[in-house]
Protein backbone atom coordinates (compact mmCIF):
# COMPACT_ATOMS: atom_id res chain seq x y z
CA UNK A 1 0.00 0.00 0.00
CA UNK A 2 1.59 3.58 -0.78
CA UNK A 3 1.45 5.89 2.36
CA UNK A 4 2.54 8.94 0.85
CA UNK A 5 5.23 10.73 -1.25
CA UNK A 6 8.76 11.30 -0.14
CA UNK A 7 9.80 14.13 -2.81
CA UNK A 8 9.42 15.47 -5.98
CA UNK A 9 12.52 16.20 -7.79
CA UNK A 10 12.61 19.13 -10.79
CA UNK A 11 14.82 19.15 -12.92
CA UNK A 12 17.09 22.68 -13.71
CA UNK A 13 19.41 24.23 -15.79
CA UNK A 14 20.54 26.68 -13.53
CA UNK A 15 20.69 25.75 -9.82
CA UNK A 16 21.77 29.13 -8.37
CA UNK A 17 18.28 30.13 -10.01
CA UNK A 18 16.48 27.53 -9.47
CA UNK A 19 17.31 27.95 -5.13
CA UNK A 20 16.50 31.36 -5.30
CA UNK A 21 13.32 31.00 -6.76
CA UNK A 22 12.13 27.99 -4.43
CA UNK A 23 13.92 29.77 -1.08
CA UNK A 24 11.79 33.17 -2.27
CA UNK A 25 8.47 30.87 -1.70
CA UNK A 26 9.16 29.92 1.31
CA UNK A 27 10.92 26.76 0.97
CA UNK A 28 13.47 25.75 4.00
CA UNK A 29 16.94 24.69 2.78
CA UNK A 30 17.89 20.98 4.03
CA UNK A 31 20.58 20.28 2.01
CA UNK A 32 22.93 21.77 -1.17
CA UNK A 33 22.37 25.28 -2.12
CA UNK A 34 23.17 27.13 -5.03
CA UNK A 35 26.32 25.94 -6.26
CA UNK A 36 25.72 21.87 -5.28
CA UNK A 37 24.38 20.17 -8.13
CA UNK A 38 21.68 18.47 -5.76
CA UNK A 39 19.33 20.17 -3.53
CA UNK A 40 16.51 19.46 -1.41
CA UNK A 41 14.33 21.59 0.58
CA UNK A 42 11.35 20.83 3.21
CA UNK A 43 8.11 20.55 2.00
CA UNK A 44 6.04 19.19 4.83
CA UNK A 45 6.94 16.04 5.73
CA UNK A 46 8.28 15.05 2.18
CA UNK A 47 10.54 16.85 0.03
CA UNK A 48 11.08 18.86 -3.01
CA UNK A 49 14.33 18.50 -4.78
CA UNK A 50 16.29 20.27 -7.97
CA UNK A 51 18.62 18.19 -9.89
CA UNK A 52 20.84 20.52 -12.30
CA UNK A 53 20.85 18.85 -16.00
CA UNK A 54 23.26 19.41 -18.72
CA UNK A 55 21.90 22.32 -21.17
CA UNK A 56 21.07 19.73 -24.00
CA UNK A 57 18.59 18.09 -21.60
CA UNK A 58 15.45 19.41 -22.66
CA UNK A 59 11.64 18.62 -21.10
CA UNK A 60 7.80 20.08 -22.10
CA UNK A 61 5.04 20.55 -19.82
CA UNK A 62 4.74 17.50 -17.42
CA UNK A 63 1.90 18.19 -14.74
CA UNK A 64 1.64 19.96 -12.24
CA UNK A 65 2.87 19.52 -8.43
CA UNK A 66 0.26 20.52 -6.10
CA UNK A 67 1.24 21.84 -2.27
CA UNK A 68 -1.12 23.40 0.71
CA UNK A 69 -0.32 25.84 2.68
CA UNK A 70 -1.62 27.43 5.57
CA UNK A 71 -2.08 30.66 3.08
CA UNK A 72 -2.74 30.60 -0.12
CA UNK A 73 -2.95 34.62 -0.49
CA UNK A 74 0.32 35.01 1.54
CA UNK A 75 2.25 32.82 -0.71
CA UNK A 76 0.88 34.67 -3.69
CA UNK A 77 1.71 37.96 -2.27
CA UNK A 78 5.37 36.62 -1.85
CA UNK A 79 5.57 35.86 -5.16
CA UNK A 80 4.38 38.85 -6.67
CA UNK A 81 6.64 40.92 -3.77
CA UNK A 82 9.82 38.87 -5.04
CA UNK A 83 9.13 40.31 -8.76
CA UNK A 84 7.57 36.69 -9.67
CA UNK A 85 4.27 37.04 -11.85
CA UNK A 86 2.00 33.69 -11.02
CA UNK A 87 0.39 32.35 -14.00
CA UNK A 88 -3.20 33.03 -12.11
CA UNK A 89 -4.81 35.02 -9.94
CA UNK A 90 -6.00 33.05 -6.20
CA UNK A 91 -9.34 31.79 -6.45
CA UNK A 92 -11.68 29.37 -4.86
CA UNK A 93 -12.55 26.45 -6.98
CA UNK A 94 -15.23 24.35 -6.99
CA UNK A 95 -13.93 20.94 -5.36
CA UNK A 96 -13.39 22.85 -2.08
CA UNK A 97 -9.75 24.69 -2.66
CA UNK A 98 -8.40 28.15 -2.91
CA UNK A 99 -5.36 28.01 -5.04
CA UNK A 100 -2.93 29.60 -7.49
CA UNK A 101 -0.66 28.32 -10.24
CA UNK A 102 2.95 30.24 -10.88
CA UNK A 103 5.62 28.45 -13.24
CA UNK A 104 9.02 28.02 -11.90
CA UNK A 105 12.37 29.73 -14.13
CA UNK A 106 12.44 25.91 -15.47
CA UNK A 107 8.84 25.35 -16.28
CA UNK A 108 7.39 23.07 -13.95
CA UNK A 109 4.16 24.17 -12.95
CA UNK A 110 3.41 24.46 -9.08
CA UNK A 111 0.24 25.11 -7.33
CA UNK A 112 -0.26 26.19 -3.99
CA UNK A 113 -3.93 25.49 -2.26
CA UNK A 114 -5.70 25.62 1.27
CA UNK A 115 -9.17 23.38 1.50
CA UNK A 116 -11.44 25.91 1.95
């Protein structure tokens, strides 16, 4: 039986990027940084983690990874105070979440949602 997901890892060209855009959200630092070429950061009680790939490594849209927080507004606000333009506005949906999506500098889509 699965019980839950350790981490999601993301691929990136640019690491040093790639940590500043994640640490800018709000994600805590558990290991690497800008200049390791693996890095993993807190996301509850699993993990997301950034994996730098040569430049001729190339991916398209893949899904979507989906987080809650305890504010969805607040995170949006950070975004949009750290010069980051989400990709939609917050809004309550109809299967019960408020939520907003915002592309990272690599193109993986992340959305951050509260059950209303």
């Amino acid at each position: 039986m699965i019980e839950g997901i350790s981490a999601v890892t993301f691929a990136t060209h640019d690491m040093k990027r790639a940590v500043h855009f994640y640490k800018s959200l709000g994600f805590e630092l558990k290991y690497g940084g800008e200049d390791a070429s693996f890095t993993s950061f807190f996301a509850g009680g699993g993990f997301v983690n950034l994996t730098v790939q040569s430049p001729e490594k190339q991916w398209s849209w893949w899904g979507r990874a989906i987080f809650h927080v305890a504010d969805v507004d607040a995170i949006y606000n950070l975004a949009l105070k750290t010069g980051y333009t989400p990709d939609t506005l917050p809004k309550d949906a109809a299967w019960g979440e408020r939520y907003f999506h915002i592309t990272d500098p690599d193109g993986h889509e992340l959305s951050f949602a509260r059950p209303l």
